[in-house]
C-alpha atoms as a PDB file:
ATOM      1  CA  UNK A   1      -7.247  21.246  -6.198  1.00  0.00           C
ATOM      2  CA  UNK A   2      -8.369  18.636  -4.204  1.00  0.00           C
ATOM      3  CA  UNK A   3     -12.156  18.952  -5.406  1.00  0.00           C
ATOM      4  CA  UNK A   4     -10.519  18.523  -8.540  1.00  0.00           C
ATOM      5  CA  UNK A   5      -8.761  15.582  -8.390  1.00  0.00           C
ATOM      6  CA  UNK A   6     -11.687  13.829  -6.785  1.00  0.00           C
ATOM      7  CA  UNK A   7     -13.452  14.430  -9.626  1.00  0.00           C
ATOM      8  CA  UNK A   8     -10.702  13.498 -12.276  1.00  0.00           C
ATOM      9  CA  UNK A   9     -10.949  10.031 -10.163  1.00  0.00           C
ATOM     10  CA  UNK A  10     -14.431   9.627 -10.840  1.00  0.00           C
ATOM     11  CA  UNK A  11     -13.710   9.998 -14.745  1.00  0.00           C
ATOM     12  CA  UNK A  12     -10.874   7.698 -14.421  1.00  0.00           C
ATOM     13  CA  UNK A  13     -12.693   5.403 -13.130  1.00  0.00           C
ATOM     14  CA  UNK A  14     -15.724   5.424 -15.383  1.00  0.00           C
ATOM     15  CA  UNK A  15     -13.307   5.707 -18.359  1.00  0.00           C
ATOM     16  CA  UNK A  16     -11.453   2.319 -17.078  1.00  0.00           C
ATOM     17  CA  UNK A  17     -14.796   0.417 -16.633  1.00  0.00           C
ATOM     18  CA  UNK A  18     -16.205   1.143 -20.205  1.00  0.00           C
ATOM     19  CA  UNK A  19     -13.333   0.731 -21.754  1.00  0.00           C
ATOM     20  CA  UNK A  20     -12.082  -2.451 -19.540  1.00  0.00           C
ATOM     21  CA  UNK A  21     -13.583  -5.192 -22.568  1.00  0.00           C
ATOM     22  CA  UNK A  22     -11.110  -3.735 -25.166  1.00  0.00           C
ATOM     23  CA  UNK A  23      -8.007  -3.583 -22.804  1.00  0.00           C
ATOM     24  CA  UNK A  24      -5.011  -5.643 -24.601  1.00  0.00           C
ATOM     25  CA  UNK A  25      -3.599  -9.011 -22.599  1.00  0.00           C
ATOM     26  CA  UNK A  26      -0.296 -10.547 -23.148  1.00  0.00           C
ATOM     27  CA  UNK A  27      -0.510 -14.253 -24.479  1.00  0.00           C
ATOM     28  CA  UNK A  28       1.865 -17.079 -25.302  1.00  0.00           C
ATOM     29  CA  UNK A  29       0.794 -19.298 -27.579  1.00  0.00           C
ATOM     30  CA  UNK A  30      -2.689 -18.253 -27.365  1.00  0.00           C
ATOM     31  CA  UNK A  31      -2.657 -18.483 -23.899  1.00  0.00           C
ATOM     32  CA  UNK A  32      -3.149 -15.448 -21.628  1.00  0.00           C
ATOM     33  CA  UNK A  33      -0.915 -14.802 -19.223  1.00  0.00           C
ATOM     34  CA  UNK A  34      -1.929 -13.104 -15.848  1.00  0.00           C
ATOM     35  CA  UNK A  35       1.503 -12.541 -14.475  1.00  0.00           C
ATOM     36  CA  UNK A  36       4.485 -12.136 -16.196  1.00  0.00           C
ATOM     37  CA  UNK A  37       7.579  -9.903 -16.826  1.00  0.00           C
ATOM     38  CA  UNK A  38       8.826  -7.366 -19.012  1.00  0.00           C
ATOM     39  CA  UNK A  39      11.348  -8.347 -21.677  1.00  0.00           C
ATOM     40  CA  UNK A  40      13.341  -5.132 -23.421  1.00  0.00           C
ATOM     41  CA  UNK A  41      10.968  -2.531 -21.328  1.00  0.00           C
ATOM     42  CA  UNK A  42      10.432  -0.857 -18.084  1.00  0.00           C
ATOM     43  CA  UNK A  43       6.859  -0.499 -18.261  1.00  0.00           C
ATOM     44  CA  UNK A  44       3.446  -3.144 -18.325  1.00  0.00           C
ATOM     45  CA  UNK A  45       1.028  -2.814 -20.695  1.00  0.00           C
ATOM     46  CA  UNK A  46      -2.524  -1.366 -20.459  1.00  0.00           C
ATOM     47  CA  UNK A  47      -4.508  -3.555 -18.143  1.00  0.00           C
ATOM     48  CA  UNK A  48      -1.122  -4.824 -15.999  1.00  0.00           C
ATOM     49  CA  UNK A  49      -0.215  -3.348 -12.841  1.00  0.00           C
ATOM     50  CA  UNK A  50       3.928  -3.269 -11.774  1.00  0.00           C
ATOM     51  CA  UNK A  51       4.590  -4.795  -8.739  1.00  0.00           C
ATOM     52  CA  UNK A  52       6.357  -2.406  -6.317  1.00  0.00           C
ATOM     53  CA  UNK A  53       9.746  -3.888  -5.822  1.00  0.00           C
ATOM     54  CA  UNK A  54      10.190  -6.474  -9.001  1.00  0.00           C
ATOM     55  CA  UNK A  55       9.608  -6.004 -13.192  1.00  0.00           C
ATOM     56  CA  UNK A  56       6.646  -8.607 -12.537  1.00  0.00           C
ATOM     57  CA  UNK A  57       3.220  -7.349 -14.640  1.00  0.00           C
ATOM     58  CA  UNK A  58       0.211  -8.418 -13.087  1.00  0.00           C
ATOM     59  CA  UNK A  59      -3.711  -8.487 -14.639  1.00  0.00           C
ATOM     60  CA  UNK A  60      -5.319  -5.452 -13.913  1.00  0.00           C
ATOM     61  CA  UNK A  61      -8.192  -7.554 -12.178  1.00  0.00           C
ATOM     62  CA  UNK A  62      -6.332  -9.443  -9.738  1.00  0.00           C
ATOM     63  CA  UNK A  63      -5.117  -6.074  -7.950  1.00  0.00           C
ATOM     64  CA  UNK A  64      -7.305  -5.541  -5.119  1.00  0.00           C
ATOM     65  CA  UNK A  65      -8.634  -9.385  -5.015  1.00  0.00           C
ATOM     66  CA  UNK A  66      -7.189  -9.760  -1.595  1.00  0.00           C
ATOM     67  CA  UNK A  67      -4.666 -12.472  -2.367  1.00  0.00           C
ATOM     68  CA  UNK A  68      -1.174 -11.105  -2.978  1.00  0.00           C
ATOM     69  CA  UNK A  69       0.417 -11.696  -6.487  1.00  0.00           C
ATOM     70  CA  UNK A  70       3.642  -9.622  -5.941  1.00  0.00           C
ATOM     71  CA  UNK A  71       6.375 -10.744  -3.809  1.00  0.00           C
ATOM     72  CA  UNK A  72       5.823  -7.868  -1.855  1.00  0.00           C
ATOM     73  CA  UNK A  73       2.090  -7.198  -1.867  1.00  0.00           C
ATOM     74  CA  UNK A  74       2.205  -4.244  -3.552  1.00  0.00           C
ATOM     75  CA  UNK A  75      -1.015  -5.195  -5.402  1.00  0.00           C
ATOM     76  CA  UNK A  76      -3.046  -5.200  -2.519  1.00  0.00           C
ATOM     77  CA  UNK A  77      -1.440  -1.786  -1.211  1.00  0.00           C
ATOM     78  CA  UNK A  78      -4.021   0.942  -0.586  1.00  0.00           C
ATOM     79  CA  UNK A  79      -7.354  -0.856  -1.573  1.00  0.00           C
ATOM     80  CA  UNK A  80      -9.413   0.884   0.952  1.00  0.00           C
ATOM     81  CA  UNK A  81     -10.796   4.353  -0.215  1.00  0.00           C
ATOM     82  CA  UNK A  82     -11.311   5.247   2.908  1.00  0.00           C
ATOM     83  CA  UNK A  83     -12.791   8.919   2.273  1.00  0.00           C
ATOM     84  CA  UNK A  84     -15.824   7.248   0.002  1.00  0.00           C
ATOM     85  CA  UNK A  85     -16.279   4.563   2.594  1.00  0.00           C
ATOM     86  CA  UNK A  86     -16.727   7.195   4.967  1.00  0.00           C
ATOM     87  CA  UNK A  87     -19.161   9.248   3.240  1.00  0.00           C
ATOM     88  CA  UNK A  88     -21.207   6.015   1.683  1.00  0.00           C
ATOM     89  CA  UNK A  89     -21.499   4.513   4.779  1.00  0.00           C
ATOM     90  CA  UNK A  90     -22.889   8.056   6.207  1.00  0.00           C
ATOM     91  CA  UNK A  91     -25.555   9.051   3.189  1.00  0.00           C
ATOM     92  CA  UNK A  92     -26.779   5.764   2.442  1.00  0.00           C
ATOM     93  CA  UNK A  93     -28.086   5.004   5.928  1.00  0.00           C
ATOM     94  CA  UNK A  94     -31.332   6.131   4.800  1.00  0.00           C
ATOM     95  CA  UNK A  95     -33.633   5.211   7.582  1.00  0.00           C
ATOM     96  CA  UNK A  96     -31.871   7.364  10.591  1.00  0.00           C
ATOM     97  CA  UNK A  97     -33.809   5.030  12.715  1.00  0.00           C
ATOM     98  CA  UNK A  98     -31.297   2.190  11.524  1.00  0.00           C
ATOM     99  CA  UNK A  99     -29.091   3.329  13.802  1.00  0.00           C
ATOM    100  CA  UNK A 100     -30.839   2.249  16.593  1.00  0.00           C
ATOM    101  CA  UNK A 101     -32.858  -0.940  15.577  1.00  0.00           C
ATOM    102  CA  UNK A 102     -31.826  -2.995  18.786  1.00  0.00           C
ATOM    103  CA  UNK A 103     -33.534  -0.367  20.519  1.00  0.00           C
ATOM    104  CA  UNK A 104     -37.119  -0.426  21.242  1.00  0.00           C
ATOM    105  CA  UNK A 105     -38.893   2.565  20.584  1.00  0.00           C
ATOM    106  CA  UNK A 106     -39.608   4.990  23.731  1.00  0.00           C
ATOM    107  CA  UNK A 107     -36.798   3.464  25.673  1.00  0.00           C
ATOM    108  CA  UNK A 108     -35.680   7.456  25.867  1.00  0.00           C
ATOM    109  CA  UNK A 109     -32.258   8.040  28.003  1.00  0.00           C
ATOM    110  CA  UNK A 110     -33.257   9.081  31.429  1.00  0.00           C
ATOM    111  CA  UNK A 111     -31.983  12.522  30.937  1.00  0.00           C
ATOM    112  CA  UNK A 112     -35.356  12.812  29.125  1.00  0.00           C
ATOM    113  CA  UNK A 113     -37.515  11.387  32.031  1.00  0.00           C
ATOM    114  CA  UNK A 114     -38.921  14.814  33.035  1.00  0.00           C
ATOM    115  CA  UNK A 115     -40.174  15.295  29.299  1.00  0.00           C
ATOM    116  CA  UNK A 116     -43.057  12.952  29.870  1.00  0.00           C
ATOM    117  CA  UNK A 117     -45.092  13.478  26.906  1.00  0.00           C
ATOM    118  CA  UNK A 118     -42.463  13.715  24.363  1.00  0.00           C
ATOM    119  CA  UNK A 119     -43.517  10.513  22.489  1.00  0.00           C
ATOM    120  CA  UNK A 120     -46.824  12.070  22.004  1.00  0.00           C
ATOM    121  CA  UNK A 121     -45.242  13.378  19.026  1.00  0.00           C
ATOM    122  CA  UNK A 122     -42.295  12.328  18.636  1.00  0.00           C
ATOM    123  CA  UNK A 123     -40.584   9.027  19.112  1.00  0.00           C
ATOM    124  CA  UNK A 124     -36.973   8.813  20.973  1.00  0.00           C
ATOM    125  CA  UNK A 125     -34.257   6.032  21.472  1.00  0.00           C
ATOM    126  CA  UNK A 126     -32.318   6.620  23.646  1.00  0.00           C
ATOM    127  CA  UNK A 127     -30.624  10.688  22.924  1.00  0.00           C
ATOM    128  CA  UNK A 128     -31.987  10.447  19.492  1.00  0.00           C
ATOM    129  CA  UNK A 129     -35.623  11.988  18.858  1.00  0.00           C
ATOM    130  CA  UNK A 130     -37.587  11.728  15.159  1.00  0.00           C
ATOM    131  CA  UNK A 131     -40.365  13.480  14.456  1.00  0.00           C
ATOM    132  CA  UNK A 132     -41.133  12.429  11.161  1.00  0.00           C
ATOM    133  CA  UNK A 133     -44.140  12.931   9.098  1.00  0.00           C
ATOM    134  CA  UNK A 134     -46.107  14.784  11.505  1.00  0.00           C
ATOM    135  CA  UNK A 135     -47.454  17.900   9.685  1.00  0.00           C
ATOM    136  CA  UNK A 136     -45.362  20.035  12.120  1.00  0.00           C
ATOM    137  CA  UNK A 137     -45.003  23.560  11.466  1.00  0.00           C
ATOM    138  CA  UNK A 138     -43.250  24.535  14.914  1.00  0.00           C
ATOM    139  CA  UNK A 139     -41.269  22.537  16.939  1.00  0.00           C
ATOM    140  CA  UNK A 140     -43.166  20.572  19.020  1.00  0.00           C
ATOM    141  CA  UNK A 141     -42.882  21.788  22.572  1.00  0.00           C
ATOM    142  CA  UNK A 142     -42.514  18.493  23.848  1.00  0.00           C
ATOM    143  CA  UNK A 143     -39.084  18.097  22.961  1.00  0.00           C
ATOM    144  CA  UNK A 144     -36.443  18.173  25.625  1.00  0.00           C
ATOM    145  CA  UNK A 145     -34.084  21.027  25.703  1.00  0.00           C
ATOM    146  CA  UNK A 146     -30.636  19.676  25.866  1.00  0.00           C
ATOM    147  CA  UNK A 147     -28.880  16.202  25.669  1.00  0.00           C
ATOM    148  CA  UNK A 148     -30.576  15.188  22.385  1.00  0.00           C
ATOM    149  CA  UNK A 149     -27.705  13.534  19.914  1.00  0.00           C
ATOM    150  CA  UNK A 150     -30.066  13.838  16.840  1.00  0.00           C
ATOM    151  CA  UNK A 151     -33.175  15.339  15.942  1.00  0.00           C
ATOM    152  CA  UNK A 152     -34.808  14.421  12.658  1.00  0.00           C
ATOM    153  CA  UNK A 153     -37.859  16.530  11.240  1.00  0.00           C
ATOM    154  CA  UNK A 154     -38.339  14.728   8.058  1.00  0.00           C
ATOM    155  CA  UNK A 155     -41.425  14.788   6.078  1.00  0.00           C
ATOM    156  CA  UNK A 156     -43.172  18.085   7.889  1.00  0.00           C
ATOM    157  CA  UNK A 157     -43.937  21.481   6.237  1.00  0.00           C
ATOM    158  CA  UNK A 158     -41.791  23.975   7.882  1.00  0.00           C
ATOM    159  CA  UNK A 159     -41.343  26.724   4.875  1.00  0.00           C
ATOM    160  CA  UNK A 160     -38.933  29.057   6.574  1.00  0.00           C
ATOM    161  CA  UNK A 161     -36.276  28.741   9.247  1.00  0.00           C
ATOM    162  CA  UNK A 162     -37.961  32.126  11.015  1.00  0.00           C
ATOM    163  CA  UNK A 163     -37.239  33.059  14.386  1.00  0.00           C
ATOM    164  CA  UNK A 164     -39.452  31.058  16.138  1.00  0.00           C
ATOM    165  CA  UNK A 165     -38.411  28.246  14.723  1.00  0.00           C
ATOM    166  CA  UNK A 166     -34.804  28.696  15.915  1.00  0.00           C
ATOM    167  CA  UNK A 167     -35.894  30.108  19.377  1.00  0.00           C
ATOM    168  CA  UNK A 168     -37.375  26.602  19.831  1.00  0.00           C
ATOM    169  CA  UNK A 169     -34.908  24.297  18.212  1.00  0.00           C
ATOM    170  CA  UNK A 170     -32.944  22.198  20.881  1.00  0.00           C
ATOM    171  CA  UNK A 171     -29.512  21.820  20.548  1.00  0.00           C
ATOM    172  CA  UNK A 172     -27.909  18.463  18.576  1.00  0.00           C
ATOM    173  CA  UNK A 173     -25.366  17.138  16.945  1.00  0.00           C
ATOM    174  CA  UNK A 174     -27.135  15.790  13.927  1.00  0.00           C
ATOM    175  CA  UNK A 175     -29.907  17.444  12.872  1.00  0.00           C
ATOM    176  CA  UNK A 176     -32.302  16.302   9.516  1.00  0.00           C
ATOM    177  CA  UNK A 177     -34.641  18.385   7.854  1.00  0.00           C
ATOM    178  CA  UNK A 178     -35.165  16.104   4.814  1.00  0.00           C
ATOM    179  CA  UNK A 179     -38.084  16.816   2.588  1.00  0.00           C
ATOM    180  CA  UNK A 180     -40.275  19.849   3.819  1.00  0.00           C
ATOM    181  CA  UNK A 181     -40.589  22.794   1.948  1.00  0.00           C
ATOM    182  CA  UNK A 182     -37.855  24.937   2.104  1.00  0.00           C
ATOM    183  CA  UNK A 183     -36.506  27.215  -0.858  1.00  0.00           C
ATOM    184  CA  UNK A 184     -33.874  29.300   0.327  1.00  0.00           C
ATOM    185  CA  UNK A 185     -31.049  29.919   2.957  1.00  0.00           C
ATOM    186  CA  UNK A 186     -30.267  33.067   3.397  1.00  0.00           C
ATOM    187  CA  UNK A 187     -27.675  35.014   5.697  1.00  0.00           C
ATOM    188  CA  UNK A 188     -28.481  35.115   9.412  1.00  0.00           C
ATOM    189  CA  UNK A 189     -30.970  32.312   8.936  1.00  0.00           C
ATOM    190  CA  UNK A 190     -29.218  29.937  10.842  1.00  0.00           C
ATOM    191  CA  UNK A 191     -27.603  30.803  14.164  1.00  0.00           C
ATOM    192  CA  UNK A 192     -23.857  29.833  15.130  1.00  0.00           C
ATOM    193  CA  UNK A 193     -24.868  26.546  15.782  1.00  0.00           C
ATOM    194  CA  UNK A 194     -21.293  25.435  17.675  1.00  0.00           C
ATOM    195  CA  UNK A 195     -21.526  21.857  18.191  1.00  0.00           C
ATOM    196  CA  UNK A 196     -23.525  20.808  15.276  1.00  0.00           C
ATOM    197  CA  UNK A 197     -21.584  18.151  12.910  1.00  0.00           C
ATOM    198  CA  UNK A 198     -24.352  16.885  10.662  1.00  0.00           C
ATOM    199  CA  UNK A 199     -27.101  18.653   9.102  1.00  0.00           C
ATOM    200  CA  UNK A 200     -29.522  17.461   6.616  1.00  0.00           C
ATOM    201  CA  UNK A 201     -31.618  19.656   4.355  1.00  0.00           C
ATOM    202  CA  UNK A 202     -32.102  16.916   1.474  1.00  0.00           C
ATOM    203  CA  UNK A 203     -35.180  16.681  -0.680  1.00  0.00           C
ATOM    204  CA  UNK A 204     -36.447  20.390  -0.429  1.00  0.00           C
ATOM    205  CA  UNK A 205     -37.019  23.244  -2.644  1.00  0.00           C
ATOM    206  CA  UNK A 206     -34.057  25.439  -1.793  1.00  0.00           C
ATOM    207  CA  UNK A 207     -32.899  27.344  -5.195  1.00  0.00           C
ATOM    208  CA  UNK A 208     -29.915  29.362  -3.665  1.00  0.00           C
ATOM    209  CA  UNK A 209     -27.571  29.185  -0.412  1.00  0.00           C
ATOM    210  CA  UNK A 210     -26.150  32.628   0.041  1.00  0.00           C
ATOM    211  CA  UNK A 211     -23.054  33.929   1.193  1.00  0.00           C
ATOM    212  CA  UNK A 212     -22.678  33.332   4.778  1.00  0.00           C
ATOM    213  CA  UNK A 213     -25.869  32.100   5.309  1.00  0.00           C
ATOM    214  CA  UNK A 214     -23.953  28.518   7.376  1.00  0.00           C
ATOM    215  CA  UNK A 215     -22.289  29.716  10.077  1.00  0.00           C
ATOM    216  CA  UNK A 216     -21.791  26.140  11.595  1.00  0.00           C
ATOM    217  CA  UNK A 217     -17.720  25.919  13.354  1.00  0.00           C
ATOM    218  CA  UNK A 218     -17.839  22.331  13.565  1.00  0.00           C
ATOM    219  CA  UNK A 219     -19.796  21.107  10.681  1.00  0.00           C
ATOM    220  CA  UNK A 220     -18.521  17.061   9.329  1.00  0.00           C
ATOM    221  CA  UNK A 221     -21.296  16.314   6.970  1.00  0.00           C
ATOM    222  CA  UNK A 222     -23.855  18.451   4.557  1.00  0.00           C
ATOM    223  CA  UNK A 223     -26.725  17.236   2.487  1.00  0.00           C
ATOM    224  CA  UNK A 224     -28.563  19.324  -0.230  1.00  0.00           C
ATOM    225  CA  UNK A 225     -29.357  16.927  -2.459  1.00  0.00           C
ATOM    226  CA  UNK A 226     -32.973  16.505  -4.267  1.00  0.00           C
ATOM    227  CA  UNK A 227     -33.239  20.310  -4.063  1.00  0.00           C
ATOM    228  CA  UNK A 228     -33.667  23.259  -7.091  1.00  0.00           C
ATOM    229  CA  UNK A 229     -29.789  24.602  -7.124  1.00  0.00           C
ATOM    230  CA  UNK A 230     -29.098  26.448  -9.921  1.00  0.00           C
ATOM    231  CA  UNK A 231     -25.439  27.783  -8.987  1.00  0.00           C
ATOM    232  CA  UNK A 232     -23.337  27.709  -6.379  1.00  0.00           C
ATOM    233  CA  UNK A 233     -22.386  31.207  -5.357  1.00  0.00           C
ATOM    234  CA  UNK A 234     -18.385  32.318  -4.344  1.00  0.00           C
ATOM    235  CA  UNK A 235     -17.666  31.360  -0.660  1.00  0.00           C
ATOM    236  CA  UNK A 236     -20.882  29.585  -0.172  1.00  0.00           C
ATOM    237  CA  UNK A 237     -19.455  26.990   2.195  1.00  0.00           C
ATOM    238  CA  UNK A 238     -16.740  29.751   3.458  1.00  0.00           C
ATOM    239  CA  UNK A 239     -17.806  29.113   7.394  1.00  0.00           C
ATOM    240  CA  UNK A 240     -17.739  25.489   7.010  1.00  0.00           C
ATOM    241  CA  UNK A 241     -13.676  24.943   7.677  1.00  0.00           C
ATOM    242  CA  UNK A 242     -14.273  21.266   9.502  1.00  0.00           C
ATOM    243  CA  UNK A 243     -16.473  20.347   6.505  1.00  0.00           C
ATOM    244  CA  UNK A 244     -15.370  16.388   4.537  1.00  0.00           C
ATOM    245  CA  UNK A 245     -18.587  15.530   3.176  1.00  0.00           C
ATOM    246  CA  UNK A 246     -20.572  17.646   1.381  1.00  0.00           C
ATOM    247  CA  UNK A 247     -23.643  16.066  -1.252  1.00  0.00           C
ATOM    248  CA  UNK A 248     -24.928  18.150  -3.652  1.00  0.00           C
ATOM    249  CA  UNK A 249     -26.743  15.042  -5.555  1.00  0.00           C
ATOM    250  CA  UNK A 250     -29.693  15.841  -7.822  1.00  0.00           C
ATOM    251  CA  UNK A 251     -30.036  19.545  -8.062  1.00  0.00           C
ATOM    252  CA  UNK A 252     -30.396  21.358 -11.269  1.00  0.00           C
ATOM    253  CA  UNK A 253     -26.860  22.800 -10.865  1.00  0.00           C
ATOM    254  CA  UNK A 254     -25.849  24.473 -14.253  1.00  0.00           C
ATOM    255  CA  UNK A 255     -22.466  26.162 -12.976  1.00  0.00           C
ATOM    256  CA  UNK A 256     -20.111  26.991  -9.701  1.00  0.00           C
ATOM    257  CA  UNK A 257     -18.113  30.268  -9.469  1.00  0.00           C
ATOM    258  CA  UNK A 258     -14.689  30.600  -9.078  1.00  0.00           C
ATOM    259  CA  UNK A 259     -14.531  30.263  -5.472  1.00  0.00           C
ATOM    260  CA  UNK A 260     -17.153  28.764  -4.548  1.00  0.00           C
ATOM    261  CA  UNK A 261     -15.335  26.389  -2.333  1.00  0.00           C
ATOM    262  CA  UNK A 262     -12.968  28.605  -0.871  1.00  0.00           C
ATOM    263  CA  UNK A 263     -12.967  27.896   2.757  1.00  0.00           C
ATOM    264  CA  UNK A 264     -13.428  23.889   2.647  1.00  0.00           C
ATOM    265  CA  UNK A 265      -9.799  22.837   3.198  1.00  0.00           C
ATOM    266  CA  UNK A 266     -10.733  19.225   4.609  1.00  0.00           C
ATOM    267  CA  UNK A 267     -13.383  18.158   1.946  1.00  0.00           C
ATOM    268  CA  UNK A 268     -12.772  14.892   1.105  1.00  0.00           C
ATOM    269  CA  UNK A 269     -16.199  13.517  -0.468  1.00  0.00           C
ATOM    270  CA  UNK A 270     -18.046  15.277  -2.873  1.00  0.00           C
END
């Protein structure tokens, strides 16, 4: 239901702006009035919002404006979607290394000292490590074995996540595999990755997730987007339960089954 409703606010919402240019006003004398009150009714027209606790009518447009036109403020009540300014603020950092601009590059946290030659490869700040556009097609075996916060592997050509691919994949909390060449998950392809809260598969070529195949307890934040998804298969995100965010943005998705997000009790951006 609550997948739902999220998406009966998007509608809403594009519904209101289309529409806002033909929304009637209330005049006197020609004059249109922004605030007023309700003779003979209960209700404001279209475009007027009701203040909480009086019959004052107020213009759709000055709700939210951050100046308070009802006696009690009731039109500057809730103007913070905090679940999209969550998950905007998350996707839309596009450069990971962003994150970290006031740090210089190599300046590595000292847990990483006795990896000596890991920007060979790879460059680190501080716990973070991105090893981006290298042509890798195995983990480099520079990388440091614990203590790294994020790992990004954007922009490489790693077709499978096969064993030996796992056997050498450190442990992180946020971990990007953006735009290599991927085109499926499958069951048992990932291990139960316990601590990992982000993970990043965006801009590959994966055409089906199945069943099972994310096993990942503690799991915040999911990105398929710019892959081939045709469908989204019954309890695909079943052993996600801490999943909110979840961005399935330019796929070729032509249908979900029935229970496809059974499982995902906290989503809260889709």
């Amino acid at each position: 239901m609550r997948i739902l409703s999220m998406l009966i606010i998007i509608i809403c919402r594009i519904v209101f702006v289309s529409a806002s240019s033909m929304l009637p006003s209330m005049s006197i004398s020609g004059e249109i009035l922004e605030i007023y009150k309700p003779e003979g009714s209960s209700s404001c027209i279209a475009s007027y919002f009701m203040c909480n606790d009086s019959m004052l009518c107020v213009a759709q447009h000055l709700n939210c404006n951050e100046y308070a036109d009802c006696y009690d403020g009731s039109d500057e009540w809730d103007c913070i979607d905090q679940a999209a300014d969550s998950f905007y603020d998350h996707f839309y950092r596009k450069n990971l290394k962003a994150l970290t601009d006031d740090i210089p590059w190599g300046q590595c946290d000292y847990s990483f000292l006795e990896y000596p030659d890991l920007n060979s490869t790879c460059k680190c700040k501080m716990k973070e490590v991105h090893c981006q556009f290298q042509g890798l097609t195995t983990i480099p075996p520079t990388l440091p074995v614990h203590g790294i916060s994020l790992l990004e592997l954007t922009g490489n050509r790693f077709l499978t996540l096969d064993d030996i691919f796992l056997e050498n994949l450190p442990p992180s909390q946020k971990f990007y595999l953006n735009g290599n060449r991927l085109t499926a998950l499958t069951s048992g392809m990932l291990p139960l990755l316990k601590n990992l809260i982000t993970l990043s598969l965006a801009d590959n070529q994966v055409r089906r997730v199945s069943k099972n195949a994310l096993n990942l307890p503690s799991l915040e934040h999911l990105f398929l987007s710019g892959n081939h998804l045709l469908q989204i298969d019954n309890e695909t995100f079943y052993l996600l339960p801490n999943l909110t965010g979840l961005n399935l943005n330019n796929n070729q998705i032509e249908g979900f089954q029935l229970n496809a997000f059974n499982g995902i009790e906290n989503l809260t951006s889709l």
